[in-house]
Every structure is written in structure tokens, then in C-alpha cells.
Protein backbone atom coordinates (compact mmCIF):
# COMPACT_ATOMS: atom_id res chain seq x y z
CA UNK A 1 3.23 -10.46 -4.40
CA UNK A 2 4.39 -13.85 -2.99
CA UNK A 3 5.26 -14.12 0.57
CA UNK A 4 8.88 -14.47 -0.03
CA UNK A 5 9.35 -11.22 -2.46
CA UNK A 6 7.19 -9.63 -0.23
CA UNK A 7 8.90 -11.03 3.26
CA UNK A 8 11.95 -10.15 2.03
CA UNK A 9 11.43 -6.85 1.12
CA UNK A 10 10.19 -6.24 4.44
CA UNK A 11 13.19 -8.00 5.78
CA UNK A 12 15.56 -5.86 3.65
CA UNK A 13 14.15 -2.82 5.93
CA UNK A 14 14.93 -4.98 9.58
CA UNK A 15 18.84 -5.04 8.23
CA UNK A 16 18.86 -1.85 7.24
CA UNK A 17 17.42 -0.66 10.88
CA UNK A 18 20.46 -2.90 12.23
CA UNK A 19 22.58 -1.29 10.30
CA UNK A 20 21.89 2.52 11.10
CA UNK A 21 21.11 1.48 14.43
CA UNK A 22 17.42 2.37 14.73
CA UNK A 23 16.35 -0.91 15.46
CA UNK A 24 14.42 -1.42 18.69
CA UNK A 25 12.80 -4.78 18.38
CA UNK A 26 10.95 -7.21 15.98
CA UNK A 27 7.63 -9.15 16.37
CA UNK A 28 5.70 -11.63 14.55
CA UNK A 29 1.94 -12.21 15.90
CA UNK A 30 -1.67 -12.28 15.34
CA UNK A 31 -1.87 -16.27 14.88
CA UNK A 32 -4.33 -18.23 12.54
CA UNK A 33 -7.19 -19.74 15.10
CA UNK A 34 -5.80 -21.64 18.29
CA UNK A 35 -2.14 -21.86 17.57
CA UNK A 36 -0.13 -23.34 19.88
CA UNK A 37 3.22 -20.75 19.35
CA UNK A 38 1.93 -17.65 19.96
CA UNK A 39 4.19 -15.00 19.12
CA UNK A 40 7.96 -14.68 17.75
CA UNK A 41 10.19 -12.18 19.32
CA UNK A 42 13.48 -11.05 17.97
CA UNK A 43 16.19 -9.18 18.98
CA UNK A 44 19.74 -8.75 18.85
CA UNK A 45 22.21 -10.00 20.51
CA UNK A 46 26.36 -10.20 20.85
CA UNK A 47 27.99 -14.01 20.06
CA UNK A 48 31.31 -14.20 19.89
CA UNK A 49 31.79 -10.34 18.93
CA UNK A 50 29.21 -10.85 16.12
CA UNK A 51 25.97 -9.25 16.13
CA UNK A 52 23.18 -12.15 15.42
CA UNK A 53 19.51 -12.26 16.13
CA UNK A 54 17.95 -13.93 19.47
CA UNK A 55 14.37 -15.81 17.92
CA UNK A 56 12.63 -16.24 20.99
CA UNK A 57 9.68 -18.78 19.95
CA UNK A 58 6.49 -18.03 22.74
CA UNK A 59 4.49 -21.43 23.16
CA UNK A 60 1.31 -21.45 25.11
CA UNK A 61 3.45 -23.71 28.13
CA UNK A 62 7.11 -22.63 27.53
CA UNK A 63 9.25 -20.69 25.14
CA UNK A 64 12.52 -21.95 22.70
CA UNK A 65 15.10 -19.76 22.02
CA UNK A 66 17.27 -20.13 18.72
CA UNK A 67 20.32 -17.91 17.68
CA UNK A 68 20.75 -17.42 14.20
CA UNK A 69 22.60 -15.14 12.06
CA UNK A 70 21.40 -12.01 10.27
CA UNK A 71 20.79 -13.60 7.22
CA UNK A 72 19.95 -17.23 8.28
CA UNK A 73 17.16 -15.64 10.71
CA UNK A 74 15.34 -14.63 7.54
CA UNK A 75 14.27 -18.12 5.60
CA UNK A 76 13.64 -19.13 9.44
CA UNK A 77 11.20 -16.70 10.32
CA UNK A 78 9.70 -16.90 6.51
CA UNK A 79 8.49 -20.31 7.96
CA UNK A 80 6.26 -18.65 10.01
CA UNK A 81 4.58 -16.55 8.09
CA UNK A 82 0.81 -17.26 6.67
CA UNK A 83 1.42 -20.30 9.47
CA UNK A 84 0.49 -19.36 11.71
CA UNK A 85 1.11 -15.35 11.92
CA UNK A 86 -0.88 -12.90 9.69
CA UNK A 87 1.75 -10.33 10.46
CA UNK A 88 5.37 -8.53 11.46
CA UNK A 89 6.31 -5.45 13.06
CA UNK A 90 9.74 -3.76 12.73
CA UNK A 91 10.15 -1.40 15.53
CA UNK A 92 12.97 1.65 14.93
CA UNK A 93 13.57 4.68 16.25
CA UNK A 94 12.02 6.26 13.36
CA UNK A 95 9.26 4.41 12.42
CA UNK A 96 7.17 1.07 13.15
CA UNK A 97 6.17 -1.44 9.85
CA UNK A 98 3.76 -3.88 9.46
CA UNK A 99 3.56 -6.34 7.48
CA UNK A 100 0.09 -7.77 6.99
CA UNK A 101 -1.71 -10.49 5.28
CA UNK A 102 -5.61 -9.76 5.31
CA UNK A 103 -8.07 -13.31 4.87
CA UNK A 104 -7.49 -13.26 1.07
CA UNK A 105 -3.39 -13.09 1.87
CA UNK A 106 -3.28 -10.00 0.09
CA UNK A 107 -0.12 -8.23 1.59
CA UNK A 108 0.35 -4.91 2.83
CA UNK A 109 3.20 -2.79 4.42
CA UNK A 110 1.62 0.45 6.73
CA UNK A 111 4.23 2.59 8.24
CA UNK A 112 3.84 4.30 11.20
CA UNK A 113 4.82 6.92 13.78
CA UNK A 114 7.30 4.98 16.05
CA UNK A 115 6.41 3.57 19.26
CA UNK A 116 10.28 3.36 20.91
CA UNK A 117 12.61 6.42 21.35
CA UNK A 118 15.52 4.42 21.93
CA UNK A 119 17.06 1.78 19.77
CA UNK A 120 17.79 -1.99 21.33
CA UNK A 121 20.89 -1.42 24.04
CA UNK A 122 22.90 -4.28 22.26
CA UNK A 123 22.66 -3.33 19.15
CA UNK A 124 24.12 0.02 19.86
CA UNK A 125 26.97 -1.51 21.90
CA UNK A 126 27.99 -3.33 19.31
CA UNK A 127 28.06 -0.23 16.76
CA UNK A 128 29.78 1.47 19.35
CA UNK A 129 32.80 -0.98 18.88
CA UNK A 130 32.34 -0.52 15.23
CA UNK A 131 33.20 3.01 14.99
């Protein structure tokens, strides 16, 4: 499966977690060799009374922070991956997901039990003021 059918079916399961408010936090690591970024932290945020997603971009000496939308947040994090992460992990109340690449890129998805109880603060604020 190419990285973007695959990426995005992985990313179809982050919305959803924003969506049913489950979603605790979002992480792209384990680097290819020396890389100078690191990891790729996301999480939601409130701008302007619109939920969008904080990319926080860790750099061996300092860290850049970039707001995007839902949807834009996706083809910029699909820049990242097979360069330099091998993988993603969707944490939710209800489950974690990771999305691998192993040395041949094969791709894999492995659920499993979750590791938060409690779903990002923001994001339930903001579904609070939904309702």
C-alpha cells in the first residue's frame, strides 16, 4: 500500500478520535539514522473558536511550532513520513495505533490497549461548546 493510501487511512482514524472525543495525543518518531528533527508532536488546540492541530516539530537544539487545520495538518505531516520517521501513534481513550514501516517499507497498523484514560483537555472543551 503506498504511503499516502496507507497514511491516510491511518489519518482517517486521528479525525475520527477528534471527533468522538477520544483523542489524547499524536506522535510521529523512531527517525531514519542521525536525524536532526527528532520527533513530531501533535495536539489540539482552540484558534479563533476553531479546533486545529498544534505540530510541534522537536529539533535536536530547538523546537518549531506550526498551526494548521484538521485537514491541512495531514499532507504536512505525510511529509514526514519514510523521512525521516518509520512510524505514528494515535493515542485515544480507547485504544493506541501504530503505524509502522519495517526496512522493506512494508506498512503495518497494530492496535493496542490504550495507554491514556483521559482524552486531551482542549479537545473536550471545545466539544463541550459543541453540544
Amino acid at each position: 500500500m503506498p504511503f499516502k493510501e496507507s497514511f491516510s487511512e491511518f489519518y482517517t482514524k486521528v479525525k475520527s478520535s477528534l471527533d468522538d472525543g477520544t483523542f489524547a495525543k499524536l506522535t510521529l518518531a523512531k527517525t531514519i539514522g542521525n536525524a536532526e528533527l527528532m520527533n513530531i508532536y501533535v495536539r489540539p488546540i482552540m484558534d479563533d473558536a476553531v479546533l486545529k492541530l498544534e505540530l510541534k516539530f522537536k529539533f535536536q537544539q530547538e523546537e518549531i511550532i506550526e498551526i494548521h487545520t484538521i485537514e491541512n495538518a495531514f499532507p504536512r505531516l505525510l511529509e514526514f513520513i519514510n523521512n525521516p520517521f518509520l512510524s505514528a501513534i494515535l493515542f485515544t481513550t480507547e485504544f493506541d495505533l501504530t503505524y509502522k514501516l519495517n526496512k522493506k517499507r512494508a506498512v503495518s497498523l497494530v492496535e493496542q490497549f490504550p495507554t491514556f484514560g483521559n482524552a486531551n483537555e482542549v479537545l473536550l472543551e471545545y466539544l463541550a461548546t459543541k453540544k
